[in-house]
PDB file of N, CA and C in Angstrom:
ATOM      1  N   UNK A   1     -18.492   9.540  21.822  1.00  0.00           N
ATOM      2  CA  UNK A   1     -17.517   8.935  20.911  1.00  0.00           C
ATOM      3  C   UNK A   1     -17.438   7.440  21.143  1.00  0.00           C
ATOM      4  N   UNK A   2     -18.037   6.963  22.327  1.00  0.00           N
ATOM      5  CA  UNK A   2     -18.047   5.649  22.766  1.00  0.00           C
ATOM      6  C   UNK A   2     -19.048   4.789  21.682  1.00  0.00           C
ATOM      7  N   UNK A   3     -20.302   5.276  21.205  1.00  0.00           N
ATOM      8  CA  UNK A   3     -20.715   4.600  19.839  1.00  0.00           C
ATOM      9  C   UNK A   3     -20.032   4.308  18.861  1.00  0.00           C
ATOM     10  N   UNK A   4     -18.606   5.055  18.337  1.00  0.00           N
ATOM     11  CA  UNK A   4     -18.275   4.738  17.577  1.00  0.00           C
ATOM     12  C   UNK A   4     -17.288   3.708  17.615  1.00  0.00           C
ATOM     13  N   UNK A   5     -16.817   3.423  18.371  1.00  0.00           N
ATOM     14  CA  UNK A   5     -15.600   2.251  18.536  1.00  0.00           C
ATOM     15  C   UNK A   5     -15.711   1.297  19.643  1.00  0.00           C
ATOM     16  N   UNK A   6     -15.184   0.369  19.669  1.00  0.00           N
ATOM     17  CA  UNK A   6     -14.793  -0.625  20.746  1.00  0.00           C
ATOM     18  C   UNK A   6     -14.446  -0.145  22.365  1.00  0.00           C
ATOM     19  N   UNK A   7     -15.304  -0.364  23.319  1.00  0.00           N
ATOM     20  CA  UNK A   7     -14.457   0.174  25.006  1.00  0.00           C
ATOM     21  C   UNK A   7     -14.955  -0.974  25.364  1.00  0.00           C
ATOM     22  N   UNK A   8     -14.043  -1.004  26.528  1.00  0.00           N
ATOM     23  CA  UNK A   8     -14.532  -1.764  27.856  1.00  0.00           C
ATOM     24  C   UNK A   8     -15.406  -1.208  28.581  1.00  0.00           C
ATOM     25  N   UNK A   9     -16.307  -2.273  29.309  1.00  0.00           N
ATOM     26  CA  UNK A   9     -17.153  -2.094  30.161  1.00  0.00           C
ATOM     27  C   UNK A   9     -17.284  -0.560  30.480  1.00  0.00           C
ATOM     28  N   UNK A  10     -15.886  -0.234  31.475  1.00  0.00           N
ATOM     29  CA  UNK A  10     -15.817   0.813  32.438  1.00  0.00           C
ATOM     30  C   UNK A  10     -15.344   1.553  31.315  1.00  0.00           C
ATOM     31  N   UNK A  11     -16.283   2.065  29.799  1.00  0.00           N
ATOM     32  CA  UNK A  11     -16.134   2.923  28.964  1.00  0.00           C
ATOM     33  C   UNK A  11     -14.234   3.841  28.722  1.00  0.00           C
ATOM     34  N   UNK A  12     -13.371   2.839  28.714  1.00  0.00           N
ATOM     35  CA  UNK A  12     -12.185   2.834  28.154  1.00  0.00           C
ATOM     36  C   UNK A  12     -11.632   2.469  27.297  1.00  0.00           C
ATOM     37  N   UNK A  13     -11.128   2.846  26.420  1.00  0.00           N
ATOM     38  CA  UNK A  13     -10.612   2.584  25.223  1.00  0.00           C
ATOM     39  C   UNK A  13     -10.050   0.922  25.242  1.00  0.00           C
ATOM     40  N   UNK A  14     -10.191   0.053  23.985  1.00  0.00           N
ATOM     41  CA  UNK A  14      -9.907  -0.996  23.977  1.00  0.00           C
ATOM     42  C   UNK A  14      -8.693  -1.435  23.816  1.00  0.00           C
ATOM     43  N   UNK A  15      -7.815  -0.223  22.733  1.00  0.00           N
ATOM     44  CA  UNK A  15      -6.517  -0.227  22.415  1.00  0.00           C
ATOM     45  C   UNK A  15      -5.736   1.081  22.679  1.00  0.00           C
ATOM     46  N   UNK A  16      -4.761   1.354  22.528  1.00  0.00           N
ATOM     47  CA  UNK A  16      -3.551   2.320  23.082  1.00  0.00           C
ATOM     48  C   UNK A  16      -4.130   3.243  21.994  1.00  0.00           C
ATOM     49  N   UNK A  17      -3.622   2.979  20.810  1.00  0.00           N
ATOM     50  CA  UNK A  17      -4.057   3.745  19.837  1.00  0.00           C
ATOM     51  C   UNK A  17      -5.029   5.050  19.436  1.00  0.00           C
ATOM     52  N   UNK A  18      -6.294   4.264  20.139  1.00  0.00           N
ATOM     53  CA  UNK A  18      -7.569   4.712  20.259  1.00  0.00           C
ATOM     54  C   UNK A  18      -7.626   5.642  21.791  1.00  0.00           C
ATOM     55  N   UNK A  19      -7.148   5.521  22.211  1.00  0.00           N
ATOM     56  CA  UNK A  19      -6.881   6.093  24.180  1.00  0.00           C
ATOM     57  C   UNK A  19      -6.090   7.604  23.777  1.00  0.00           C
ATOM     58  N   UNK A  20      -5.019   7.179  22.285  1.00  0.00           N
ATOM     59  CA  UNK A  20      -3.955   8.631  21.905  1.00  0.00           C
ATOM     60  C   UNK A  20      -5.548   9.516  21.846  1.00  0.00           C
ATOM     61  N   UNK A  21      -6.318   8.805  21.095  1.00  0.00           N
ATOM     62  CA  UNK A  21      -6.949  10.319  20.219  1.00  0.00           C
ATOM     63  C   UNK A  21      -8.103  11.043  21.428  1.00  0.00           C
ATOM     64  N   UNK A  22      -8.314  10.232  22.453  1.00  0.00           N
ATOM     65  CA  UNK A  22      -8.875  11.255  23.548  1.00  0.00           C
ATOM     66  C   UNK A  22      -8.166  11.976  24.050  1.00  0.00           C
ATOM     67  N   UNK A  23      -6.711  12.043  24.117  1.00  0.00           N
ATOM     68  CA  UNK A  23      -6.066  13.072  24.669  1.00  0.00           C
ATOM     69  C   UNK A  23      -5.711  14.084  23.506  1.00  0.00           C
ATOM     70  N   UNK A  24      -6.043  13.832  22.295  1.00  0.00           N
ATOM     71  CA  UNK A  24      -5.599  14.698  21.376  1.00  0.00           C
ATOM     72  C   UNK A  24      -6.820  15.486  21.168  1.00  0.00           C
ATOM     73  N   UNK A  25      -7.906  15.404  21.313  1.00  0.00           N
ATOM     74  CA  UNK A  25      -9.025  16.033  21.149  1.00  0.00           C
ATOM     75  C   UNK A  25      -9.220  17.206  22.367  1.00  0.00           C
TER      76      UNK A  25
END
């Protein structure tokens, strides 16, 4: 899922937002 959007380096979400939907999955 990391191809599809923006992470940091250490493959973490860039925004809060985006961080919800790995825990929702």
């Amino acid at each position: 899922m990391a191809d599809i959007m923006e992470v940091n380096p250490d493959n973490s979400p860039v925004s809060v937002p985006l961080r919800e939907v790995f825990y929702m999955e």
